[in-house]
Protein backbone atom coordinates (compact mmCIF):
# COMPACT_ATOMS: atom_id res chain seq x y z
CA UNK A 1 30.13 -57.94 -25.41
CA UNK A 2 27.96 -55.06 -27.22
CA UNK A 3 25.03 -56.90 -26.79
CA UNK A 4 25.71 -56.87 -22.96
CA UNK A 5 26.86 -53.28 -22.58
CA UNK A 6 23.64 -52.35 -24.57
CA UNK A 7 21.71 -54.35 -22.19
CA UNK A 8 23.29 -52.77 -18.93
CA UNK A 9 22.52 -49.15 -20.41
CA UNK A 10 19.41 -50.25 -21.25
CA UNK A 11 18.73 -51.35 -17.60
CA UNK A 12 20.48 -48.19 -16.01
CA UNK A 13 18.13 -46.19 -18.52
CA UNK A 14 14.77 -47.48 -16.90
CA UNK A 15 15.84 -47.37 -13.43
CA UNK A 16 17.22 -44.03 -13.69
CA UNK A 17 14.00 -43.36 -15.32
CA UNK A 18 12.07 -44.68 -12.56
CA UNK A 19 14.07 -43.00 -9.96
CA UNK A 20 13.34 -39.70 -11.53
CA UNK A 21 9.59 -40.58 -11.63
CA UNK A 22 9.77 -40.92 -7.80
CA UNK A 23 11.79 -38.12 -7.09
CA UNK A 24 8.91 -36.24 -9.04
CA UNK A 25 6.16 -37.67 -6.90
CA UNK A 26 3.95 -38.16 -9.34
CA UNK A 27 0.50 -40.13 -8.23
CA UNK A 28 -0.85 -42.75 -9.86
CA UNK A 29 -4.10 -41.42 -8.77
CA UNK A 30 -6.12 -38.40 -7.23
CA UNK A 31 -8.99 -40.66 -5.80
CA UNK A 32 -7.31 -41.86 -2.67
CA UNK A 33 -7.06 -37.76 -1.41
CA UNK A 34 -10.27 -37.00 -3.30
CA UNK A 35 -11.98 -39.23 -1.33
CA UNK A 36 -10.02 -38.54 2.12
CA UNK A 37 -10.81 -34.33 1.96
CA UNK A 38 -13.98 -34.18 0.81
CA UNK A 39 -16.42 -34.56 3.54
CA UNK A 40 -14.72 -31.36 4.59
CA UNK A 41 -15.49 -29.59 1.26
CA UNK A 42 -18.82 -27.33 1.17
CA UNK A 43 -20.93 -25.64 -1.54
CA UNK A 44 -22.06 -22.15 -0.27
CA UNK A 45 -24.94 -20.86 -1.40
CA UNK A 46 -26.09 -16.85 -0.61
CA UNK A 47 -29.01 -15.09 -1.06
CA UNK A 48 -29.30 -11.05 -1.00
CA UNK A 49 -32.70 -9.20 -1.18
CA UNK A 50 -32.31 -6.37 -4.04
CA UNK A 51 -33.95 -3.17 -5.38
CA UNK A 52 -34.82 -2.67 -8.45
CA UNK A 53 -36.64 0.76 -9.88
CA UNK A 54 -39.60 0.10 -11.42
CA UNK A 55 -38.99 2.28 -14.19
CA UNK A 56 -35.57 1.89 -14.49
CA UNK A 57 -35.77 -1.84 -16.05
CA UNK A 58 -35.73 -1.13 -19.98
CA UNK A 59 -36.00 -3.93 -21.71
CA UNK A 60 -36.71 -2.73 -25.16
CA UNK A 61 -35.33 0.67 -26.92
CA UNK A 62 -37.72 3.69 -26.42
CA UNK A 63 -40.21 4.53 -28.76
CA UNK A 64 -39.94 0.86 -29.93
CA UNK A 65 -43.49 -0.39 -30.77
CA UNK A 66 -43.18 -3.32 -28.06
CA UNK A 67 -42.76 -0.95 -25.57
CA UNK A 68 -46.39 -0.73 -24.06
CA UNK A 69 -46.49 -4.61 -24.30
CA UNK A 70 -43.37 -4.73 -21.75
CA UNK A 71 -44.63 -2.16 -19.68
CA UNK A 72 -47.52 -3.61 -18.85
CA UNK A 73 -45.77 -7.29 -18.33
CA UNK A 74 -43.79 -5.75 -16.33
CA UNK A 75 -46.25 -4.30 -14.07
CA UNK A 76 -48.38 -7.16 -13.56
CA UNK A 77 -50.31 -5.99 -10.34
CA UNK A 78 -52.45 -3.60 -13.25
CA UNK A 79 -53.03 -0.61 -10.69
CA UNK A 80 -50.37 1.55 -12.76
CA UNK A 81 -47.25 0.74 -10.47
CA UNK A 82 -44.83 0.18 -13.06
CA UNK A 83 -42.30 3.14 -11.21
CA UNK A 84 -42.54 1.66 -8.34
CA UNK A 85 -39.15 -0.10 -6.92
CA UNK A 86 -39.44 -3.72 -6.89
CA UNK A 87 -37.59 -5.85 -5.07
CA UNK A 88 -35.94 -9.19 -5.85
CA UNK A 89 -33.82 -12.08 -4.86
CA UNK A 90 -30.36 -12.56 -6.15
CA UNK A 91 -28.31 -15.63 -5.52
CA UNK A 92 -24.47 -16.69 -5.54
CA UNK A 93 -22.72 -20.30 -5.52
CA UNK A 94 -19.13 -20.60 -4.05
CA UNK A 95 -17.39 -22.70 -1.99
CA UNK A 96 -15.76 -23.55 1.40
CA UNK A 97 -14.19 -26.20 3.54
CA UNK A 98 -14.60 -27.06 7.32
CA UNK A 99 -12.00 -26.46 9.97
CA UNK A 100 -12.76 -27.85 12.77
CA UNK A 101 -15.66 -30.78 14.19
CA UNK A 102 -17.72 -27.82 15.99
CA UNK A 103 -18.69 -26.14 12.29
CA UNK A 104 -16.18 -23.13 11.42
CA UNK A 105 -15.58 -22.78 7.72
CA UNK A 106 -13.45 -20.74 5.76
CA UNK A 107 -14.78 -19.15 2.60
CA UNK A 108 -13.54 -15.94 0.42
CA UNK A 109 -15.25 -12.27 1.84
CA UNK A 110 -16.72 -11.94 -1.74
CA UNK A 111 -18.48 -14.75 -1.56
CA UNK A 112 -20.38 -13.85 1.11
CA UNK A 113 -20.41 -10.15 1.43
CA UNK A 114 -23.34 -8.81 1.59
CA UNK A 115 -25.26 -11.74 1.79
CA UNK A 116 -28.89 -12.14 3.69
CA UNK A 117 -28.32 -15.66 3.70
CA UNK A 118 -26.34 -18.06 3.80
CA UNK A 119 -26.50 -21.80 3.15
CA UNK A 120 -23.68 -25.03 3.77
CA UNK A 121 -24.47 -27.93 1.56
CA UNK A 122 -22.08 -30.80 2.31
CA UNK A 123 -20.47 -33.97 -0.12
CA UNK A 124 -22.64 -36.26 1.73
CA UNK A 125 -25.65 -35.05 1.14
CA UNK A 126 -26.78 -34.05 4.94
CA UNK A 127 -29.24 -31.54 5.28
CA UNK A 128 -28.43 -27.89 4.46
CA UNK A 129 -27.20 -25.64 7.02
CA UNK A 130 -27.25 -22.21 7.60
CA UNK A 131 -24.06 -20.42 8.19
CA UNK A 132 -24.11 -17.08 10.27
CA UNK A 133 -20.19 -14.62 9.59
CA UNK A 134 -17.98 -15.11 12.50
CA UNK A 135 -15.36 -12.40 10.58
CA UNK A 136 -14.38 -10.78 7.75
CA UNK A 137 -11.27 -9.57 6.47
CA UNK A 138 -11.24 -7.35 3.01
CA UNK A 139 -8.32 -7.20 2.71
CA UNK A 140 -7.10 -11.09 2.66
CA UNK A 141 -10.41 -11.53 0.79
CA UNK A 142 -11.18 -14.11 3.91
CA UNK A 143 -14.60 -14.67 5.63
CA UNK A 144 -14.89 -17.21 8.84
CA UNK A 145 -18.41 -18.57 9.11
CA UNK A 146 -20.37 -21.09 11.21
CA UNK A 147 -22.47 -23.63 11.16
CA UNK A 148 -24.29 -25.37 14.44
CA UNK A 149 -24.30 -29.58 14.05
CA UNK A 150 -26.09 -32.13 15.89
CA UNK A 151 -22.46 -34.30 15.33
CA UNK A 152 -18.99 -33.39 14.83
CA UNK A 153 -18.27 -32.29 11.54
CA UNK A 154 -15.40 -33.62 8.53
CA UNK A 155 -12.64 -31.13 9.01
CA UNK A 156 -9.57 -30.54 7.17
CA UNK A 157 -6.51 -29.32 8.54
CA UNK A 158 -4.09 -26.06 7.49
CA UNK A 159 -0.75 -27.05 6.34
CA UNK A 160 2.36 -24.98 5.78
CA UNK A 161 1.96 -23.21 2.58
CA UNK A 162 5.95 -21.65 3.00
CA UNK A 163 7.27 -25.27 2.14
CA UNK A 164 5.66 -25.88 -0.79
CA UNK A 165 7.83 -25.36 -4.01
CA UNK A 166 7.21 -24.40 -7.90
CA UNK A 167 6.36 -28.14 -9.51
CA UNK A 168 4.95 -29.29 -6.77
CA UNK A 169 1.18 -31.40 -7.17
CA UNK A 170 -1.80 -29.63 -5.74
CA UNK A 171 -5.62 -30.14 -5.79
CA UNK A 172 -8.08 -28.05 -5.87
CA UNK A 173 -12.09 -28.76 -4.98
CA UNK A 174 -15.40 -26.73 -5.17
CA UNK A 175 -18.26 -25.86 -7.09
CA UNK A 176 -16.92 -25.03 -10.07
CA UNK A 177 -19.96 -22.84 -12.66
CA UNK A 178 -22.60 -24.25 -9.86
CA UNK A 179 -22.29 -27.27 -11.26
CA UNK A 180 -21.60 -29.25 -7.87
CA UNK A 181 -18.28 -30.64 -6.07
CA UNK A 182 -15.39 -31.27 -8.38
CA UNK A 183 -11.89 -32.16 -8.08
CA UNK A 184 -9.16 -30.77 -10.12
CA UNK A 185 -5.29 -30.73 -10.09
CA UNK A 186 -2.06 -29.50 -11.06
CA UNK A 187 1.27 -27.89 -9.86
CA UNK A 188 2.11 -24.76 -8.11
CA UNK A 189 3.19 -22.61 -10.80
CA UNK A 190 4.60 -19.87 -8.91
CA UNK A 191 5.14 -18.51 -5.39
CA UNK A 192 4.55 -15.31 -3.48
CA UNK A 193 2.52 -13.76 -6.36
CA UNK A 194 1.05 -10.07 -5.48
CA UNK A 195 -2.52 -8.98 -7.10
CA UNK A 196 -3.10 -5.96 -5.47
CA UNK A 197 -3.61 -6.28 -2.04
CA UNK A 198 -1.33 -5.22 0.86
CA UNK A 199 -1.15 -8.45 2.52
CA UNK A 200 -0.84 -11.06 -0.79
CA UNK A 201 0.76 -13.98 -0.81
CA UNK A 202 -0.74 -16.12 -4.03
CA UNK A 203 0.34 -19.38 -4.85
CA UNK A 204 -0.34 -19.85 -8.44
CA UNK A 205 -1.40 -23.17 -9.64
CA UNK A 206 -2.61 -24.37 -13.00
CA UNK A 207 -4.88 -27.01 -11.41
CA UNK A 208 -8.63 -25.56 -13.41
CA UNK A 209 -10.15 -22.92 -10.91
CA UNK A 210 -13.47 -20.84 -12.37
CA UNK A 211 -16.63 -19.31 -10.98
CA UNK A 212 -17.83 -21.12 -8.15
CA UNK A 213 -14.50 -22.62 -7.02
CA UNK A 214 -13.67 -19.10 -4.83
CA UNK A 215 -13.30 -19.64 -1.30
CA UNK A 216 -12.17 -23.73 -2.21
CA UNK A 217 -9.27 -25.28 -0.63
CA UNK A 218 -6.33 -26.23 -2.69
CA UNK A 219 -4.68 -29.36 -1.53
CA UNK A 220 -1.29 -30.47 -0.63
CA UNK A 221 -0.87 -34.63 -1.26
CA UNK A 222 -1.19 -34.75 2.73
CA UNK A 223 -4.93 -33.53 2.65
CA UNK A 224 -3.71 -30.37 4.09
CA UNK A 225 -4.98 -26.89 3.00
CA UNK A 226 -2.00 -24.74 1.74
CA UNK A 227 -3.93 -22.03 0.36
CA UNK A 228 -7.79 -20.84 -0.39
CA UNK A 229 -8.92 -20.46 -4.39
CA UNK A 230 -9.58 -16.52 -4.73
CA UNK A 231 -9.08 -15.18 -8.30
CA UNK A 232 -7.91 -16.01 -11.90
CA UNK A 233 -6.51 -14.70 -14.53
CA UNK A 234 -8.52 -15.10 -18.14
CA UNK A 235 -9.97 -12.70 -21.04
CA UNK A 236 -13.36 -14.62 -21.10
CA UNK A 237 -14.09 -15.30 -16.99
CA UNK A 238 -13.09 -19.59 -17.62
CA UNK A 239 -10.18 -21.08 -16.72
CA UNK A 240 -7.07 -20.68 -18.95
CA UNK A 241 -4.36 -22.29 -16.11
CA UNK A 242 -3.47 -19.17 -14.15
CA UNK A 243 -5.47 -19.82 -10.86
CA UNK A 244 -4.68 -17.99 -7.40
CA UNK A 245 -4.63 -19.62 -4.27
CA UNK A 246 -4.39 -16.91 -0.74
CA UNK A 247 -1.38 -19.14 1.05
CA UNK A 248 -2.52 -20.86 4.07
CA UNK A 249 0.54 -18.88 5.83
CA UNK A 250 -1.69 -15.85 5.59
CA UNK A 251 -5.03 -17.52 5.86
CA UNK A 252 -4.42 -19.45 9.38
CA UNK A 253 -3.08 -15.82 10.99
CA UNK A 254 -6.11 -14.35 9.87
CA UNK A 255 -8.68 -16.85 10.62
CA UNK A 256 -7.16 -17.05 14.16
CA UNK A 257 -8.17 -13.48 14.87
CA UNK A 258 -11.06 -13.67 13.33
CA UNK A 259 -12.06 -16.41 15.68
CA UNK A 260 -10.59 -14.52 18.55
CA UNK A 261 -11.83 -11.17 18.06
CA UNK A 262 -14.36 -11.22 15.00
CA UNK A 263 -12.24 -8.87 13.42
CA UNK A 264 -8.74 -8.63 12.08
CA UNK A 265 -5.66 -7.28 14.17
CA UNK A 266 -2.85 -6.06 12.38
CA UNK A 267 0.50 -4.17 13.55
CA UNK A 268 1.14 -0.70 12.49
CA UNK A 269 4.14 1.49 12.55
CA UNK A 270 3.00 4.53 10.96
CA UNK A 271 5.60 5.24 8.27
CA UNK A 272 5.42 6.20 4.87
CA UNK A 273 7.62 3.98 2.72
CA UNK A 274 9.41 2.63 -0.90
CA UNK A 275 11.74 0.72 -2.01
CA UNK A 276 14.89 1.68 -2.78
CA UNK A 277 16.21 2.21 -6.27
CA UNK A 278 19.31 1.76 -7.83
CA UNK A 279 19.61 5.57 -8.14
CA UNK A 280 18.66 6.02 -4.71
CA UNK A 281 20.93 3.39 -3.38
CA UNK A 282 23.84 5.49 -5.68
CA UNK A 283 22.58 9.02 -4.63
CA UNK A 284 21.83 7.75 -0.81
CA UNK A 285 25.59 5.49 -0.74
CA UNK A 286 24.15 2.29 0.25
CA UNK A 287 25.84 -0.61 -0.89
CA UNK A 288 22.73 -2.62 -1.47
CA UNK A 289 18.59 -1.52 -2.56
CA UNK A 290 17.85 -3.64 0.34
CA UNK A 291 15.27 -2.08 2.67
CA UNK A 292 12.70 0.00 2.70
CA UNK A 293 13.45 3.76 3.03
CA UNK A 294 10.95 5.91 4.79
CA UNK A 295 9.30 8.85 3.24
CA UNK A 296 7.44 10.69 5.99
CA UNK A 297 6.80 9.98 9.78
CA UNK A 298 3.29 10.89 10.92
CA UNK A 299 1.94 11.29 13.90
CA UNK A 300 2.28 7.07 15.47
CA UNK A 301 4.51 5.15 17.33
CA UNK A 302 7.37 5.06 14.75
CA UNK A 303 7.51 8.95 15.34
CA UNK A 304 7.50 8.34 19.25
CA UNK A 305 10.30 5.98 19.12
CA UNK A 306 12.53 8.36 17.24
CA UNK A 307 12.04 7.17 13.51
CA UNK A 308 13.01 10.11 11.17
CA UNK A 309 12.65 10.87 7.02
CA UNK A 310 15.33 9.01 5.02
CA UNK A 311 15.92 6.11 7.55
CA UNK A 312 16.27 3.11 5.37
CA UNK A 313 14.55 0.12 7.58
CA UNK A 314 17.02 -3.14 7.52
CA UNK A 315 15.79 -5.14 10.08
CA UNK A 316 12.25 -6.00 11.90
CA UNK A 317 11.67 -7.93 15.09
CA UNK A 318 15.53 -9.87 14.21
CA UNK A 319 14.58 -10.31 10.35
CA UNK A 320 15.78 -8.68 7.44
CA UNK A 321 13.80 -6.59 5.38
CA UNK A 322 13.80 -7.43 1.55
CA UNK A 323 11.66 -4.70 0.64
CA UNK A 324 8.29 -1.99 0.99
CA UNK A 325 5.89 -4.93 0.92
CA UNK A 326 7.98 -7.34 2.79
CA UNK A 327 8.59 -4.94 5.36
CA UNK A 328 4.57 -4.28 5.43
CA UNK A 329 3.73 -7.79 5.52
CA UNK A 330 6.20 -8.24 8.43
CA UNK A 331 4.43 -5.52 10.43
CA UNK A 332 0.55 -6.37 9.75
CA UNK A 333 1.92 -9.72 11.11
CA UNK A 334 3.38 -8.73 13.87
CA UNK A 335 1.31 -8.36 17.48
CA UNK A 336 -0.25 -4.82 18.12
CA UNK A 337 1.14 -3.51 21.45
CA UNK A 338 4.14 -5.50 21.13
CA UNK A 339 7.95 -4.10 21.28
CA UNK A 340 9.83 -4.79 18.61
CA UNK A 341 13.33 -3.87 17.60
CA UNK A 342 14.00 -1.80 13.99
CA UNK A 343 17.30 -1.65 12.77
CA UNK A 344 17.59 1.65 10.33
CA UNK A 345 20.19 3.09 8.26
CA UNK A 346 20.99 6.50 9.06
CA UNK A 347 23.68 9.08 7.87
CA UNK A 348 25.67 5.33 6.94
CA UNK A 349 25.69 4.24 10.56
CA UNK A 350 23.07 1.60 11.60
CA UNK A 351 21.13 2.07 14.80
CA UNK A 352 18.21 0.36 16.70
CA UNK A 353 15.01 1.38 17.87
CA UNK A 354 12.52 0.15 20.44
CA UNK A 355 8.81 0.93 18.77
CA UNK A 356 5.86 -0.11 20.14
CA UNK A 357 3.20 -1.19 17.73
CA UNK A 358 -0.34 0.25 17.60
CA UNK A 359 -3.27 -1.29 15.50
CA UNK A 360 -3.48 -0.71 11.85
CA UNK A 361 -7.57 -0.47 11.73
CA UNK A 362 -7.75 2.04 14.61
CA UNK A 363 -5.21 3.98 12.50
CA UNK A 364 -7.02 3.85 9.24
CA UNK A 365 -10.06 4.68 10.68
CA UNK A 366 -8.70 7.45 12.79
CA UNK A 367 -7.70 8.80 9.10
CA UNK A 368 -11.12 8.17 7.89
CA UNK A 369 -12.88 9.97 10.68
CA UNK A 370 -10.65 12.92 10.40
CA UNK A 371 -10.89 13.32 6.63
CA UNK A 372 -13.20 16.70 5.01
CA UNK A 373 -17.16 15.99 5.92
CA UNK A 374 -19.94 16.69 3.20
CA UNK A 375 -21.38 19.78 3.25
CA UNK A 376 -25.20 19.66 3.92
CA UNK A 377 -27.29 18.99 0.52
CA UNK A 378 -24.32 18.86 -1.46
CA UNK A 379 -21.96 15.54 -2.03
CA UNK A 380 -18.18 15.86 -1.52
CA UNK A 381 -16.41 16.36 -4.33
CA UNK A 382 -11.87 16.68 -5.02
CA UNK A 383 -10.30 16.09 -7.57
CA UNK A 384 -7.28 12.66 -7.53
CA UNK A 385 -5.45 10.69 -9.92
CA UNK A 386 -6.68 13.74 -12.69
CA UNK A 387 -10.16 12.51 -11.74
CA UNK A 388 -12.68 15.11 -10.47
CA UNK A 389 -14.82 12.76 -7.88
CA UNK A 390 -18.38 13.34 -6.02
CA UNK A 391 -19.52 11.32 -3.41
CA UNK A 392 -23.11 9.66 -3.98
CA UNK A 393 -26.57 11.48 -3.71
CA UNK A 394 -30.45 10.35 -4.88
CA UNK A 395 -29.56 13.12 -7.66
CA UNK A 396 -26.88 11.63 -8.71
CA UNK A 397 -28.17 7.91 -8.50
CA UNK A 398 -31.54 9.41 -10.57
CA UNK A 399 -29.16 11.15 -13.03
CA UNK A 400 -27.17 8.18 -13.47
CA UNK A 401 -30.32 5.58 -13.85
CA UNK A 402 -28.81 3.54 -10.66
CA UNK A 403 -30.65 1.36 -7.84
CA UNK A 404 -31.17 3.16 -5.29
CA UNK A 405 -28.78 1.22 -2.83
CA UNK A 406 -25.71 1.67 -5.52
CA UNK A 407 -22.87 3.32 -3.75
CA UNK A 408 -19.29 4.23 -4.64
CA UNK A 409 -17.30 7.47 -5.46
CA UNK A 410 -19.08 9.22 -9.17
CA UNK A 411 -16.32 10.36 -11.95
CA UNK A 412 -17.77 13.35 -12.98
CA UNK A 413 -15.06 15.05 -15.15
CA UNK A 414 -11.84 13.84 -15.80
CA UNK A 415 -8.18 15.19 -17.55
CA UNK A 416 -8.46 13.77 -20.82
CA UNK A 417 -4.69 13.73 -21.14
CA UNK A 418 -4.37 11.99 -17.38
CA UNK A 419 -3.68 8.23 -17.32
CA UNK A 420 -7.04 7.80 -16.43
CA UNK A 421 -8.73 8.97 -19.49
CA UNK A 422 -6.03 7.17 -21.46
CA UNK A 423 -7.16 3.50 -20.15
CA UNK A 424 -10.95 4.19 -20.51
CA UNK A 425 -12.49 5.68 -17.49
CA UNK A 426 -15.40 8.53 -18.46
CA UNK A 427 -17.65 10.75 -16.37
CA UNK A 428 -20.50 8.82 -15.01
CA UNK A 429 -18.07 5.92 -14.41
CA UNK A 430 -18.59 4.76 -10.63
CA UNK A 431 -15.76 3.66 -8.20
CA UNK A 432 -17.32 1.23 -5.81
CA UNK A 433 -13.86 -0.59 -4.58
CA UNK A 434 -10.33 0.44 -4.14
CA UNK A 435 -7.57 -1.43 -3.57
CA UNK A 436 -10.02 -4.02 -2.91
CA UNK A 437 -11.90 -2.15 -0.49
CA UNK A 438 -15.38 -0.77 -1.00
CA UNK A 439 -14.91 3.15 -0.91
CA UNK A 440 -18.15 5.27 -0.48
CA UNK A 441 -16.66 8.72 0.72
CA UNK A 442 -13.67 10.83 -0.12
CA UNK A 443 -12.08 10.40 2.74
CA UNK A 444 -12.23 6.31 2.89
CA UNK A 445 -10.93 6.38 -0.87
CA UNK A 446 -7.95 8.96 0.37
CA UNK A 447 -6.75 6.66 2.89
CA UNK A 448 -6.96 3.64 0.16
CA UNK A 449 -4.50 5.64 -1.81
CA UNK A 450 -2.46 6.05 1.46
CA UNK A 451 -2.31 2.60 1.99
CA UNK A 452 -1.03 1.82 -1.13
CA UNK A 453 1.85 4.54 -1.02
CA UNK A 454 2.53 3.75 2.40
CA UNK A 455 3.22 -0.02 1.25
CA UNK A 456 5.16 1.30 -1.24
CA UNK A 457 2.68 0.60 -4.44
CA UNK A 458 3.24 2.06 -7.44
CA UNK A 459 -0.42 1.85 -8.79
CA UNK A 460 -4.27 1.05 -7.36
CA UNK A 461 -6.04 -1.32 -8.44
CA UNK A 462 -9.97 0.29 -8.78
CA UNK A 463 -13.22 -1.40 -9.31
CA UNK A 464 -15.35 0.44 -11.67
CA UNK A 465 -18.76 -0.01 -12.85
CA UNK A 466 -20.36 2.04 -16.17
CA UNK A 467 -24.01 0.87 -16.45
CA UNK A 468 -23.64 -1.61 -14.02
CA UNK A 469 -20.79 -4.03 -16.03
CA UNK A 470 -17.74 -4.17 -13.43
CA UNK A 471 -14.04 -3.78 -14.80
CA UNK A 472 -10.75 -3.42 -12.90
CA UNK A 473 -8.40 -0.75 -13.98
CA UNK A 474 -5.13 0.02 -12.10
CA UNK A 475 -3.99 3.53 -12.00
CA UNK A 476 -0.46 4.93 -11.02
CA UNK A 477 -0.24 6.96 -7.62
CA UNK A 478 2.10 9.81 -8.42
């Protein structure tokens, strides 16, 4: 009787075992969907014409008695033009995937930006292509190319990135380190992940994502794309399991307008927002930090339809509002010129408004246009975030040993006991991006820093470079 109870348990074990194994979903193989998606995978290859000063291109220390020897390698034409700026070709490798038979792919912006030219190669080995940039978007990280084809084109289709759950198996393809089309794969490791961006929505995935794989699909078991490969997270620039992934949820919206309009078109409301604290909730009597309470109300349609400081936004369009960068996310979604319903909190009674949205862009640039113009001969210069900032000149670039198309915002002093100073930044340090925008002026890095209060941000994320070696450093906004 033992013997037979042992040998039912034994029995229940496996099956239960097996049930749990197909509950899991776990493939027996990768090669059936490897083999399915990848006609519709791409390498991208870019080209960009560069400058390069003549003198500026030390190879040796000064004084060092190999000096004249690289000197005069280096100016080979022998008619003493060794100052004069030389140009060269610089090339990039990343990757893309085909949406549709008539040749639109989808890639990352920094692939591409930039770029002089651009080239498709395909799995097959077809002929290479060259792409022209239907649209960008910054912001997303997102660029919409095309290609023209004698014959329809492998395409892969967008699936719906909001079903997908933590454990579930992904794949990712691309052109990983240049080294050609490769499959790899793994589980989403997390949802809704933010980098710094106002419009993110990572899935993170520990399927192996490095150089090269940016602008990649990343597979659902269906062959669908749920999300595009973008960044990762390592100390020494290889893969370490912490791969992001732009959901496909954000992607299609903006690859839609692109297509439409070659441009992105994003709902504003023009509010100033956070999120609201347990103190404030306290101090304010709400019963919950749901929301997003508004700080100011410029000049916009928010204003117009009657928005005022200290609302606390509940509702928008008929859905709740979690928080700042919910809320934000909601709107840049959202239709410019539509009429959408707010619910706010105010003075503990709830009331609805009718706003009519404008268009982010025009509103930013508006901002841009309107901000303090350089004075003739002399670059801009105010001090934020305890730095004390100049916009760009030939002095500068000279003083600085730069090329002469470098651009970007020039730390000339700083408050050594600012936060700045604390995590490393020193004068001659050069902003070129913030908040993963390119910033060249005062004004265009002001309205970065607007953006990321008006989303209710805490910090910035900036791009610097110090003799030319790039580093991201995130600085607090109060």
């Amino acid at each position: 009787m033992q013997a037979f109870v042992a040998l039912v348990m034994g029995v229940a074990l496996v099956l239960a075992s097996a049930m749990q194994a197909r509950a899991r979903g776990v493939p027996e193989s990768f090669a059936d969907l490897a083999e399915q998606v990848s006609p519709a995978v791409v390498n991208i290859t870019t080209s960009t014409v560069v400058s390069q000063p003549g003198g500026g291109g030390q190879m040796v220390p000064e004084g060092s008695p190999f000096e004249d020897f690289f000197r005069d390698f280096l100016d080979r034409d022998g008619q003493g033009n060794g100052d004069r700026d030389r140009q060269r070709r610089s090339q990039a490798l990343g990757s893309g995937f085909v949406i549709s038979e008539d040749g639109f792919i989808v890639t990352n912006n920094h692939v591409i930006e930039g770029a002089d030219e651009i080239l498709i190669e395909f799995f097959n080995g077809r002929d290479e292509l060259p792409a022209t940039v239907i649209g960008t978007d910054p912001n997303t990280d997102i660029a919409l190319l095309k290609v023209e084809s004698d014959e329809p084109l492998s395409h892969v289709p967008f699936g719906d990135s909001d079903i997908m759950r933590v454990g579930d198996w992904v794949m990712a393809m691309g052109n990983p380190l240049g080294q050609g089309f490769s499959v790899s794969a793994g589980i989403v490791s997390a949802r809704n992940r933010e980098l710094s961006g106002t419009y993110d929505d990572y899935i993170q995935t520990d399927a192996a994502i490095n150089r090269g794989n940016s602008g990649g699909p990343l597979f659902n078991m269906d062959g669908q794309v749920i999300g595009v490969n973008t960044a990762i997270l390592s100390p020494n620039g290889g893969s370490i399991g912490i791969g992001f992934a732009m959901s496909s949820g954000v992607v299609e919206r903006v690859v839609d307008q692109l297509k439409e309009f070659g441009e992105t078109r994003r709902g504003w409301l023009g509010v100033s927002i956070q999120n609201v604290t347990d103190d404030i909730a306290e101090a304010m009597g709400l019963e919950s930090t749901s929301g997003a309470l508004v700080t100011d109300v410029p000049e916009g349609p928010a204003r117009e339809a009657g928005m005022e400081v200290n609302d606390v936004i509940l509702s928008f369009d008929g859905t709740d509002v979690a928080d700042t960068g919910d809320l934000v996310r909601q709107v840049g979604n959202a239709p410019v010129g539509k009429t959408v319903r707010v619910m706010v909190l105010r003075d503990g009674q709830t009331q609805t408004l009718k706003v009519v949205l404008g268009r982010r862009e025009d509103a930013l640039a508006s901002r841009t246009d309107e901000g303090p113009q350089e004075e003739p001969g002399a670059p801009m210069r105010k001090s934020l975030l305890g730095l004390d900032l100049a916009e760009m000149s030939d002095e500068l670039r000279a003083e600085l040993g730069l090329n002469p198309g470098d651009e970007g915002l020039v730390v000339m002093q700083l408050d050594e006991t600012s936060e700045a100073f604390t995590k490393g930044l020193r004068a001659g340090d050069v902003i070129v991006e913030a908040g993963q925008e390119k910033v060249t002026t005062i004004a265009e890095f002001e309205a970065r820093l607007e953006v990321a209060r008006e989303g209710g941000r805490k910090s910035i994320l900036l791009l610097i470079r110090r003799q030319g070696d790039p580093r991201f450093v995130a600085l607090g906004l109060k």
